[in-house]
C-alpha atoms as a PDB file:
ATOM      1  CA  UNK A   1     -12.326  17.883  19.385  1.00  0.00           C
ATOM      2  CA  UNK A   2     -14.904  19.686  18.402  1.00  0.00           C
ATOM      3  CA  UNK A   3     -18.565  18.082  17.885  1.00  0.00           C
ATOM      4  CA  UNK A   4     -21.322  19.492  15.893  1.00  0.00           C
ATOM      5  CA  UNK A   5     -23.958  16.899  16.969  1.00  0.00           C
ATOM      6  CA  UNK A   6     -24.297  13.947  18.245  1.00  0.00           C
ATOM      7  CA  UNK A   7     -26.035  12.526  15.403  1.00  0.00           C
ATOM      8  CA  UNK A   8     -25.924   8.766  14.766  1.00  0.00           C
ATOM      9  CA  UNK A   9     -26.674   7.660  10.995  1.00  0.00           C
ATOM     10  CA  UNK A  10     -26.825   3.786  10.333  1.00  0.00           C
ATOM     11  CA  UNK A  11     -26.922   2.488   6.919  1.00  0.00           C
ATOM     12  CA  UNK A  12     -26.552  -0.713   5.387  1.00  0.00           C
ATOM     13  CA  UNK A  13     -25.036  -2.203   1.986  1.00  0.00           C
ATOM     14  CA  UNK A  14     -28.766  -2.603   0.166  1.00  0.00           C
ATOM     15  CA  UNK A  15     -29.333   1.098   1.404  1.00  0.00           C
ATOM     16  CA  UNK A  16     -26.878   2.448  -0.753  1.00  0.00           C
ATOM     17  CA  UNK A  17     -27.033   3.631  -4.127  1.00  0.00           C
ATOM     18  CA  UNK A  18     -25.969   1.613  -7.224  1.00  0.00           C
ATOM     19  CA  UNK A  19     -21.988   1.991  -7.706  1.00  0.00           C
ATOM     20  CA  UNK A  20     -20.551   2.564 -11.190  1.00  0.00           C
ATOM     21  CA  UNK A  21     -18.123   3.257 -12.755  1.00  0.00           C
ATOM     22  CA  UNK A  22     -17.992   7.033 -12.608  1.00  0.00           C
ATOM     23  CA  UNK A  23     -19.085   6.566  -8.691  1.00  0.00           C
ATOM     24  CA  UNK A  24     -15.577   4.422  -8.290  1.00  0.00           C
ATOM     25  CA  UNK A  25     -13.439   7.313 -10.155  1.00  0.00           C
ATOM     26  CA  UNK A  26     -14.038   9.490  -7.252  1.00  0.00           C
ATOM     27  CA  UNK A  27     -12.253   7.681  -4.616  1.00  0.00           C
ATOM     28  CA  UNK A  28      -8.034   7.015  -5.533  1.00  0.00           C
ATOM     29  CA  UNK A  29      -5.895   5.183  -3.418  1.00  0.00           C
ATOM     30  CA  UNK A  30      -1.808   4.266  -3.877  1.00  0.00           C
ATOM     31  CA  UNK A  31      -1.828   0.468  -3.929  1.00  0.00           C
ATOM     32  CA  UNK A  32      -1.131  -0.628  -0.584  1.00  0.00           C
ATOM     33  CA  UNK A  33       2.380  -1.851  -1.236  1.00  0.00           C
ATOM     34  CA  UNK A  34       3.628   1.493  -2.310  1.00  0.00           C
ATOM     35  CA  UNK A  35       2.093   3.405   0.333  1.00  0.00           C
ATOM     36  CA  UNK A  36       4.333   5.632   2.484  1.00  0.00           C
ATOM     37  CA  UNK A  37       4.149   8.729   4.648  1.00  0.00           C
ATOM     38  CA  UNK A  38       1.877  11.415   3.297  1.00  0.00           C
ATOM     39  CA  UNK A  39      -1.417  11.506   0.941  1.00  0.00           C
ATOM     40  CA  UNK A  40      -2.579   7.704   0.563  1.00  0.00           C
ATOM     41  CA  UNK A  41      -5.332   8.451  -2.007  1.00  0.00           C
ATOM     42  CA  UNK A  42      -7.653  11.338  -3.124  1.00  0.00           C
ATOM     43  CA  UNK A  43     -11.538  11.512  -2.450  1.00  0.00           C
ATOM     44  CA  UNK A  44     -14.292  13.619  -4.290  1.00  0.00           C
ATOM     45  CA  UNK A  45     -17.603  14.137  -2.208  1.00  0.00           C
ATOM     46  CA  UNK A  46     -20.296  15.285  -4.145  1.00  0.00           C
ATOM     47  CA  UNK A  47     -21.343  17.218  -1.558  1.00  0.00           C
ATOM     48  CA  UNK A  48     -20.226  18.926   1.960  1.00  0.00           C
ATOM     49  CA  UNK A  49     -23.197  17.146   3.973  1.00  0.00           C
ATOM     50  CA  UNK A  50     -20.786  14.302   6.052  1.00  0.00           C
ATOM     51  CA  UNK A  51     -24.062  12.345   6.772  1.00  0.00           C
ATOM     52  CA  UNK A  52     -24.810  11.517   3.278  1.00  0.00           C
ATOM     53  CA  UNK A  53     -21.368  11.243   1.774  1.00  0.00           C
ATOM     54  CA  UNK A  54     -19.275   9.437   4.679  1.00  0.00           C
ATOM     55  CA  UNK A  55     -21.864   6.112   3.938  1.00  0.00           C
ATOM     56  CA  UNK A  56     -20.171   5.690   0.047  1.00  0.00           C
ATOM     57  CA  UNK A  57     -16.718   5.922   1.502  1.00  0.00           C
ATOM     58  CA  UNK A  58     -17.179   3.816   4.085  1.00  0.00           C
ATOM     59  CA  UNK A  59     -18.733   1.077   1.766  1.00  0.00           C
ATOM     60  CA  UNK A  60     -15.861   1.720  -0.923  1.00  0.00           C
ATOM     61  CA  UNK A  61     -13.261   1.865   1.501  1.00  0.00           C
ATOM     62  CA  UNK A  62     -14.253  -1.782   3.012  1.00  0.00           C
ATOM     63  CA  UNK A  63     -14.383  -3.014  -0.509  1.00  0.00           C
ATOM     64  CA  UNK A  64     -11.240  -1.990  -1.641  1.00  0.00           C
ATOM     65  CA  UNK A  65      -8.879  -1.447   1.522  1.00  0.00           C
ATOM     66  CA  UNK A  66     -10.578  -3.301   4.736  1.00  0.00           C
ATOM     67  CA  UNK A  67     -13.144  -2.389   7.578  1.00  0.00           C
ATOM     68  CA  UNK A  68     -12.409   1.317   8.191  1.00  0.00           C
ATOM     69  CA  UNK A  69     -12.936   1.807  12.093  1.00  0.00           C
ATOM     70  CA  UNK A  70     -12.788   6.271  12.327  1.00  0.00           C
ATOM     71  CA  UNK A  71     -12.505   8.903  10.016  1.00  0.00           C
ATOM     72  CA  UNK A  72     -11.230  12.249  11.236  1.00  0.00           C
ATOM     73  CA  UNK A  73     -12.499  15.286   9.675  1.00  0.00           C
ATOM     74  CA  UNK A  74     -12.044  19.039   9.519  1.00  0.00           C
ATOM     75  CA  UNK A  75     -15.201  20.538  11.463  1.00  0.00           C
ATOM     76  CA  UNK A  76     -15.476  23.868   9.060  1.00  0.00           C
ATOM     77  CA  UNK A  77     -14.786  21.368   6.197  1.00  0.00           C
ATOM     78  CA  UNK A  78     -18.028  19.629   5.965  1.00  0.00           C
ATOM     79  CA  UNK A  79     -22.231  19.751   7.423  1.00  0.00           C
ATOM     80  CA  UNK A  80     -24.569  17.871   8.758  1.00  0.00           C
ATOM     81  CA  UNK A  81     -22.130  16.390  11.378  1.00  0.00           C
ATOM     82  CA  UNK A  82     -23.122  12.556  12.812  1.00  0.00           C
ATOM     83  CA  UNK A  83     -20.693  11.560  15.203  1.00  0.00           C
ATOM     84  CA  UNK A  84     -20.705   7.721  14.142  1.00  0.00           C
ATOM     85  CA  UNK A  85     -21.984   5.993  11.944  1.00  0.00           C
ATOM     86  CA  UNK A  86     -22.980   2.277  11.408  1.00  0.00           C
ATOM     87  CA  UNK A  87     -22.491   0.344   8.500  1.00  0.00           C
ATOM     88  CA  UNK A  88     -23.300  -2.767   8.179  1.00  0.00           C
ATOM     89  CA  UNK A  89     -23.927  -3.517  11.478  1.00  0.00           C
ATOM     90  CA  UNK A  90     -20.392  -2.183  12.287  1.00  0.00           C
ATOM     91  CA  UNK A  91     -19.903   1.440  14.366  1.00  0.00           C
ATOM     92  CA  UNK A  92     -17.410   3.818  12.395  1.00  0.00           C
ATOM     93  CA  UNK A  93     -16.729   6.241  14.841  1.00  0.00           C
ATOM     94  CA  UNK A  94     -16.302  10.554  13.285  1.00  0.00           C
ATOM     95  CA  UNK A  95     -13.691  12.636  14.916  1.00  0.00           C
ATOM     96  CA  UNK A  96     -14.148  16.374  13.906  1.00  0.00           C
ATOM     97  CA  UNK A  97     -10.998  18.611  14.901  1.00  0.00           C
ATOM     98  CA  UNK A  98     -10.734  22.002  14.672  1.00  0.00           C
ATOM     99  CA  UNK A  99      -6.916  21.783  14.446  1.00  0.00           C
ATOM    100  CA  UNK A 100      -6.490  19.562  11.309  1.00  0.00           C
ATOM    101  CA  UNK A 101      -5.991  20.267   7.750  1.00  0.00           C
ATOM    102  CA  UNK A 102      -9.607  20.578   5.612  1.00  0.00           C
ATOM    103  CA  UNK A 103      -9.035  19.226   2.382  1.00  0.00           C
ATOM    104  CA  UNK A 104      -7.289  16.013   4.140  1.00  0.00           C
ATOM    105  CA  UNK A 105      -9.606  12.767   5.925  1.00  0.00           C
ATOM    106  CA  UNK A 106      -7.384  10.160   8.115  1.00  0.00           C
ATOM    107  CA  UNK A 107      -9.261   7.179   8.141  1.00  0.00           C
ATOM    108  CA  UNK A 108      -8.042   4.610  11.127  1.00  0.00           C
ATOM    109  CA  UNK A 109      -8.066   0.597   8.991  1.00  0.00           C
ATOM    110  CA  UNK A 110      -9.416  -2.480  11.260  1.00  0.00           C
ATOM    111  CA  UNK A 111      -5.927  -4.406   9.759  1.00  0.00           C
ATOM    112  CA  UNK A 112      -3.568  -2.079   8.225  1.00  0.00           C
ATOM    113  CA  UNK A 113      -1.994   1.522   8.547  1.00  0.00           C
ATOM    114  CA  UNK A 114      -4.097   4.670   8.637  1.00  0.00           C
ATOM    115  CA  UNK A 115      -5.406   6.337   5.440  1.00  0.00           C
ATOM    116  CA  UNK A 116      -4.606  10.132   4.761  1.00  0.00           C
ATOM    117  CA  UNK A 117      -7.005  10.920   1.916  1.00  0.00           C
ATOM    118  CA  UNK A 118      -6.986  14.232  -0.078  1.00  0.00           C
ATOM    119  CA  UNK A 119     -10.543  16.085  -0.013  1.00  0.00           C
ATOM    120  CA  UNK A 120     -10.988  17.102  -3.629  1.00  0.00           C
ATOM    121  CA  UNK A 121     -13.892  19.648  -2.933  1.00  0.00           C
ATOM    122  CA  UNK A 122     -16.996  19.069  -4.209  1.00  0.00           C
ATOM    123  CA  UNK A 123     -17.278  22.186  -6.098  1.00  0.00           C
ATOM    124  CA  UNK A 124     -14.267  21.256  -8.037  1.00  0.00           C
ATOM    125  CA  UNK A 125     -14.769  20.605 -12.308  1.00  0.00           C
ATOM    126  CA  UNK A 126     -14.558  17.518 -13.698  1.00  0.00           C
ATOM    127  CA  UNK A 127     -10.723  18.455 -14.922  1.00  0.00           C
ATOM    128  CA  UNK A 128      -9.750  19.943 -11.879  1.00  0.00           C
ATOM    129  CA  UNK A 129     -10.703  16.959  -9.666  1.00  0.00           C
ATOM    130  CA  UNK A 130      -9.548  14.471 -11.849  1.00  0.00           C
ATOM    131  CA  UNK A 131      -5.933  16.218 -12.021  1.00  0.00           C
ATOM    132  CA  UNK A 132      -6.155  16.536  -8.204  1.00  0.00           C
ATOM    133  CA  UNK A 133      -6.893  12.764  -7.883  1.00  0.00           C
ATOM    134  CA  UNK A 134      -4.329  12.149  -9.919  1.00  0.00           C
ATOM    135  CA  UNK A 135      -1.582  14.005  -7.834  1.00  0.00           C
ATOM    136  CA  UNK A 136      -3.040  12.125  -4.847  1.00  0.00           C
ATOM    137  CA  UNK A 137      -1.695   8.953  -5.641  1.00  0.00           C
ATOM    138  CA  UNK A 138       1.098  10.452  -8.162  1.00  0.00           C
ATOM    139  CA  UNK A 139       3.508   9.070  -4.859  1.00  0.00           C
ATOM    140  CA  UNK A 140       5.380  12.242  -4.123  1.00  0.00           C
ATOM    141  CA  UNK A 141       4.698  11.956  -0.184  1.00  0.00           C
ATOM    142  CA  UNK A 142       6.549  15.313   0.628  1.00  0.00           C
ATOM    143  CA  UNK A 143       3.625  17.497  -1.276  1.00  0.00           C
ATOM    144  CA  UNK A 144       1.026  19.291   0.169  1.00  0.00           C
ATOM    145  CA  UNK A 145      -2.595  19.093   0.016  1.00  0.00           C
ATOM    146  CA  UNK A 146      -2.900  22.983  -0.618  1.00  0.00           C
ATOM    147  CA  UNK A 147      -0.590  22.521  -3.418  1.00  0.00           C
ATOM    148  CA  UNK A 148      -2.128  19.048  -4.381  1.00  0.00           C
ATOM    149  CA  UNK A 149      -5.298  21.280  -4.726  1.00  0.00           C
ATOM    150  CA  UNK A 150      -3.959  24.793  -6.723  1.00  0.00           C
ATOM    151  CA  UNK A 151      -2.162  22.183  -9.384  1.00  0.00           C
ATOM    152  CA  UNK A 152      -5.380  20.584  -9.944  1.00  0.00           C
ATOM    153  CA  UNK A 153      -7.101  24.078 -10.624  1.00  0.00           C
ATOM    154  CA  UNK A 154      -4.717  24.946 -12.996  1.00  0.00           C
ATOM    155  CA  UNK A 155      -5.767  22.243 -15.187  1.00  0.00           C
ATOM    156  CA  UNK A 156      -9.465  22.944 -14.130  1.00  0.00           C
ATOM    157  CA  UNK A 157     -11.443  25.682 -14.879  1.00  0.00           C
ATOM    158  CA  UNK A 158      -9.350  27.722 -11.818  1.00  0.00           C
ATOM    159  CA  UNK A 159     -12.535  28.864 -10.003  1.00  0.00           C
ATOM    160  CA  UNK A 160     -13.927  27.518  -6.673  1.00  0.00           C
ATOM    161  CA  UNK A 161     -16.155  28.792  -4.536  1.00  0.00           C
ATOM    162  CA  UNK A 162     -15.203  31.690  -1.803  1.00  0.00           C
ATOM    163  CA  UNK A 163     -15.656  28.992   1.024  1.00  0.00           C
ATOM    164  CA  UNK A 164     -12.837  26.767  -0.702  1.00  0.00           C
ATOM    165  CA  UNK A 165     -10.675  29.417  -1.128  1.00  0.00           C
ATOM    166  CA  UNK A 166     -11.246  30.613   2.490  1.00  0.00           C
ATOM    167  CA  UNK A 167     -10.129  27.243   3.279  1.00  0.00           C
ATOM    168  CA  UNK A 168      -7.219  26.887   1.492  1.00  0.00           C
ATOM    169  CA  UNK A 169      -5.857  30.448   2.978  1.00  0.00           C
ATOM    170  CA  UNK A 170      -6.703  28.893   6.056  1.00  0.00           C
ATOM    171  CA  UNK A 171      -4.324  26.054   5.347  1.00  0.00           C
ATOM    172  CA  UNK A 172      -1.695  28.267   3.281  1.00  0.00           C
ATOM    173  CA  UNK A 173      -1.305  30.437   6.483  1.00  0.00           C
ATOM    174  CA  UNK A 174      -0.808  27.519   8.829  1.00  0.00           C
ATOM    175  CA  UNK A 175       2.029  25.917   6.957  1.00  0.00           C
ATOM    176  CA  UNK A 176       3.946  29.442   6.838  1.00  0.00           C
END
């Protein structure tokens, strides 16, 4: 594993932004009962900076799903790097791997089987995402997050930045 920092950021419910309605549509997740191997949901950070978008998920994630204990991240995939965070008077611990797919989070649940979110990246359209959030929970467990991600530019505009791209390469080279 490969840490960053050792940054600690603690946070609590009132600390967080008002949630609507368009904040909700960027977090996906199969219902519980039809969850099986593979992507579990989709996520759409607004930005790559961990320390200020791993809070929302956290909070969402407890809401809909349970108390989310650690999150495993790419380290290339995201910034600003804390390695735990507290929310709510609860310690989520970050695990950043150098060996692990960038557009996908696992998230280890308090009381039920580990998440495997798709990373829609931040830079992605509105169309794009929302096609790629759609796959995520679309239940087809054998497909990839690489292809998860190309289908959902398709729809999109069909340009990310070069750092994406770099990324998905990255990923594309690793599965051949």
């Amino acid at each position: 594993m490969a840490l960053a920092s050792t940054q600690v950021v603690k946070i609590s419910s009132s600390d967080l932004p008002d949630r609507t309605a368009t904040d909700r549509a960027r977090l996906t997740l199969v219902p519980i009962a039809l969850r099986h191997g593979g992507i579990n949901g989709g996520w759409w950070p607004r930005s790559r900076d961990a320390a200020a978008e791993l809070p929302a998920l956290i909070s969402e994630l407890s809401t809909r799903t349970g108390r989310v204990r650690r999150i495993a991240l790419q380290v290339d995939a995201f910034g600003s790097i804390p390695r735990q965070l507290s929310a709510d008077g609860r310690k989520v611990h970050v695990g950043w791997f150098r060996h692990m797919n960038p557009l996908t989070a696992i998230l280890t649940m308090a009381d039920q089987d580990d998440l495997i979110l798709l990373v829609v990246p931040p830079e992605a359209s509105q169309a794009a995402a929302a096609e790629m959030l759609r796959l995520a929970v679309a239940g087809r467990p054998d497909q990839q997050p690489a292809a998860m991600i190309a289908a959902g530019l398709a729809v999109g505009d069909g340009q990310l930045t070069n750092s994406v791209m770099a990324m998905n390469w990255q990923v594309a080279a690793a599965q051949t």
